[in-house]
C-alpha atoms as a PDB file:
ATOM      1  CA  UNK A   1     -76.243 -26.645 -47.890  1.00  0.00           C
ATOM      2  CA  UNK A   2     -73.330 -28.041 -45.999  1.00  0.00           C
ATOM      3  CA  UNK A   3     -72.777 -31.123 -47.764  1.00  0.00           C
ATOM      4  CA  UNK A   4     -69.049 -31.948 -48.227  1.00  0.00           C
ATOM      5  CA  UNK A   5     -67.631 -32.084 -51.974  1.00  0.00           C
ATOM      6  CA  UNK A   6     -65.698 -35.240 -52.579  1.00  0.00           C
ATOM      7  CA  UNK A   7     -63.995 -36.631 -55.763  1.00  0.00           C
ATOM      8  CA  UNK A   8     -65.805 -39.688 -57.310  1.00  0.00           C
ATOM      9  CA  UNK A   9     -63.988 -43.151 -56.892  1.00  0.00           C
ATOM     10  CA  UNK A  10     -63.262 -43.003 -60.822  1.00  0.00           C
ATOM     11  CA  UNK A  11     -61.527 -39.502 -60.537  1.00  0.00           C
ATOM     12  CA  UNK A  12     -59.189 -40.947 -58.489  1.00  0.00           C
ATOM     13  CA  UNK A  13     -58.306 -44.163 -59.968  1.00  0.00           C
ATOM     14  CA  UNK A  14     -57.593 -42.354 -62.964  1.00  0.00           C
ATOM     15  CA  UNK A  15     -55.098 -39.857 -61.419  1.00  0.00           C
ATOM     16  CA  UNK A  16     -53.900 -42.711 -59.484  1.00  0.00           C
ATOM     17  CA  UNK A  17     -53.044 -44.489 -62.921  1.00  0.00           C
ATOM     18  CA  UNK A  18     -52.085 -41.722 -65.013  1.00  0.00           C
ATOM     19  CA  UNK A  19     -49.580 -40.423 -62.171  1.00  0.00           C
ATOM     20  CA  UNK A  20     -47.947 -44.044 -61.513  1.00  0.00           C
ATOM     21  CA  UNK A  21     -47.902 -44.492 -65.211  1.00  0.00           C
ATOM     22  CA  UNK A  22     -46.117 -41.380 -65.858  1.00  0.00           C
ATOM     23  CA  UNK A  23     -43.789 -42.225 -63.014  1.00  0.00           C
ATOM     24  CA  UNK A  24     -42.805 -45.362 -64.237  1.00  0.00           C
ATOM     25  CA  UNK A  25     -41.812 -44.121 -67.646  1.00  0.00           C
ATOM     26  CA  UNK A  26     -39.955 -41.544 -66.714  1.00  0.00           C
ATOM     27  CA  UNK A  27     -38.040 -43.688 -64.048  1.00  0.00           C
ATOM     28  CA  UNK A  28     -37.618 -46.468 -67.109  1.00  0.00           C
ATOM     29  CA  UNK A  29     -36.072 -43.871 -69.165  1.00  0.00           C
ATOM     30  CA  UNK A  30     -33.774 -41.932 -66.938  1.00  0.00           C
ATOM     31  CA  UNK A  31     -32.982 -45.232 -63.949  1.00  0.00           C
ATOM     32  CA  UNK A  32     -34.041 -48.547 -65.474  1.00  0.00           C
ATOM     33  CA  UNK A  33     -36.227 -50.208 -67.851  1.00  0.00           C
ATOM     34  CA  UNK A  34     -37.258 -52.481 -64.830  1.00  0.00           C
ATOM     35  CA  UNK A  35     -39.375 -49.717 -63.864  1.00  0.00           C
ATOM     36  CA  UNK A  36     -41.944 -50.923 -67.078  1.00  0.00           C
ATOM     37  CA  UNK A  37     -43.074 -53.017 -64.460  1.00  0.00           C
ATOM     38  CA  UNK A  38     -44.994 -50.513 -62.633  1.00  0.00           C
ATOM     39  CA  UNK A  39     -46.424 -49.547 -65.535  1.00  0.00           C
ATOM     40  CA  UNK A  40     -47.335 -52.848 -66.572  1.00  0.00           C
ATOM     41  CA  UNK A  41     -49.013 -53.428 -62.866  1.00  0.00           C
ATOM     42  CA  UNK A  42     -50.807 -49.919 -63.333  1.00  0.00           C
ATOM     43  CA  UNK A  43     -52.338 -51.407 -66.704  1.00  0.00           C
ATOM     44  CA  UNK A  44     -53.319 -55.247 -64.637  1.00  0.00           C
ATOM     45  CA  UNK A  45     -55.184 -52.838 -62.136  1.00  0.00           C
ATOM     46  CA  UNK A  46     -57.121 -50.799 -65.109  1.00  0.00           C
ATOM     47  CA  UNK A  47     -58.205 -54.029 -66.574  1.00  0.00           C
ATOM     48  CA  UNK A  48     -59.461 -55.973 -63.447  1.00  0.00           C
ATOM     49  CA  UNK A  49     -61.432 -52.752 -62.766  1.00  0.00           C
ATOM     50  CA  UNK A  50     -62.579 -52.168 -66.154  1.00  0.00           C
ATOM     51  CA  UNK A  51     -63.762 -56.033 -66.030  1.00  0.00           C
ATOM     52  CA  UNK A  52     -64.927 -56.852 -62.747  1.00  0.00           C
ATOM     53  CA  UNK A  53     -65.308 -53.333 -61.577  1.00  0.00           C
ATOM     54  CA  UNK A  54     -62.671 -53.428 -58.458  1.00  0.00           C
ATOM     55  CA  UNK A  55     -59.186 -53.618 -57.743  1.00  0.00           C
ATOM     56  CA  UNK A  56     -57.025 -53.263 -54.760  1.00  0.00           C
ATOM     57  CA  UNK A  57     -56.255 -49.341 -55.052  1.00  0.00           C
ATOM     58  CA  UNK A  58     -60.395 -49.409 -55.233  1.00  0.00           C
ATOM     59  CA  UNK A  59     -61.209 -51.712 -52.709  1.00  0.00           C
ATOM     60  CA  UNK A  60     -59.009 -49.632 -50.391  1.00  0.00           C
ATOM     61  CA  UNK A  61     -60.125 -46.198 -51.073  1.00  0.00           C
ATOM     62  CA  UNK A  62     -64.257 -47.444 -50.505  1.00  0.00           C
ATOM     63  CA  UNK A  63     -63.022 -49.083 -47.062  1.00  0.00           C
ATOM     64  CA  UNK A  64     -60.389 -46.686 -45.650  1.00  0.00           C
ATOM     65  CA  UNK A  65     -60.933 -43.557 -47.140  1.00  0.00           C
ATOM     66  CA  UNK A  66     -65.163 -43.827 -47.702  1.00  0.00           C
ATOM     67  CA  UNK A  67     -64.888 -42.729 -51.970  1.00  0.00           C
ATOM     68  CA  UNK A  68     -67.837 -43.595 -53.502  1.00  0.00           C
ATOM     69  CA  UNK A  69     -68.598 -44.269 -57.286  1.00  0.00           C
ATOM     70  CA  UNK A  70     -70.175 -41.860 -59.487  1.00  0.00           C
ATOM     71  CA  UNK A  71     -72.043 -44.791 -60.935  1.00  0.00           C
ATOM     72  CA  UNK A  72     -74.353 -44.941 -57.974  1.00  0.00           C
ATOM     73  CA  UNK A  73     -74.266 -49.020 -56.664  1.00  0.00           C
ATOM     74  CA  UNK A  74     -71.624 -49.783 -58.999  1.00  0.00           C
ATOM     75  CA  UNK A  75     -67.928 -50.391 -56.935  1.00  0.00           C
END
């Protein structure tokens, strides 16, 4: 078998999120509380693909970087 091994499109979304998320807070605690605003974005993203099942960091990892969903024909 040579097929190539390749994270699900869900994988990375979540350590997209968690990783900006985690960013953000820290930044808000230690730089500014402006930085809440990432975090806030990070959440807009999670609930437009939660809801409609696509968002821009998903859209752009199908098209440039070919990540599929572990749903099958689901975005």
């Amino acid at each position: 078998m040579n097929e190539t091994r390749s994270w699900p499109l869900e994988r990375v979304l979540f350590l997209m999120a968690g990783t900006m998320t985690a960013l953000g807070a820290l930044l808000s605690a230690i730089v500014s509380p402006w930085f809440l605003l990432l975090v806030a974005f990070v959440a807009v993203n999670q609930l437009a693909y939660a809801t409609i099942g696509a968002c821009g960091a998903s859209i752009v990892l199908t098209r440039f970087f070919g990540f599929r969903s572990a749903m099958g024909g689901a975005r």
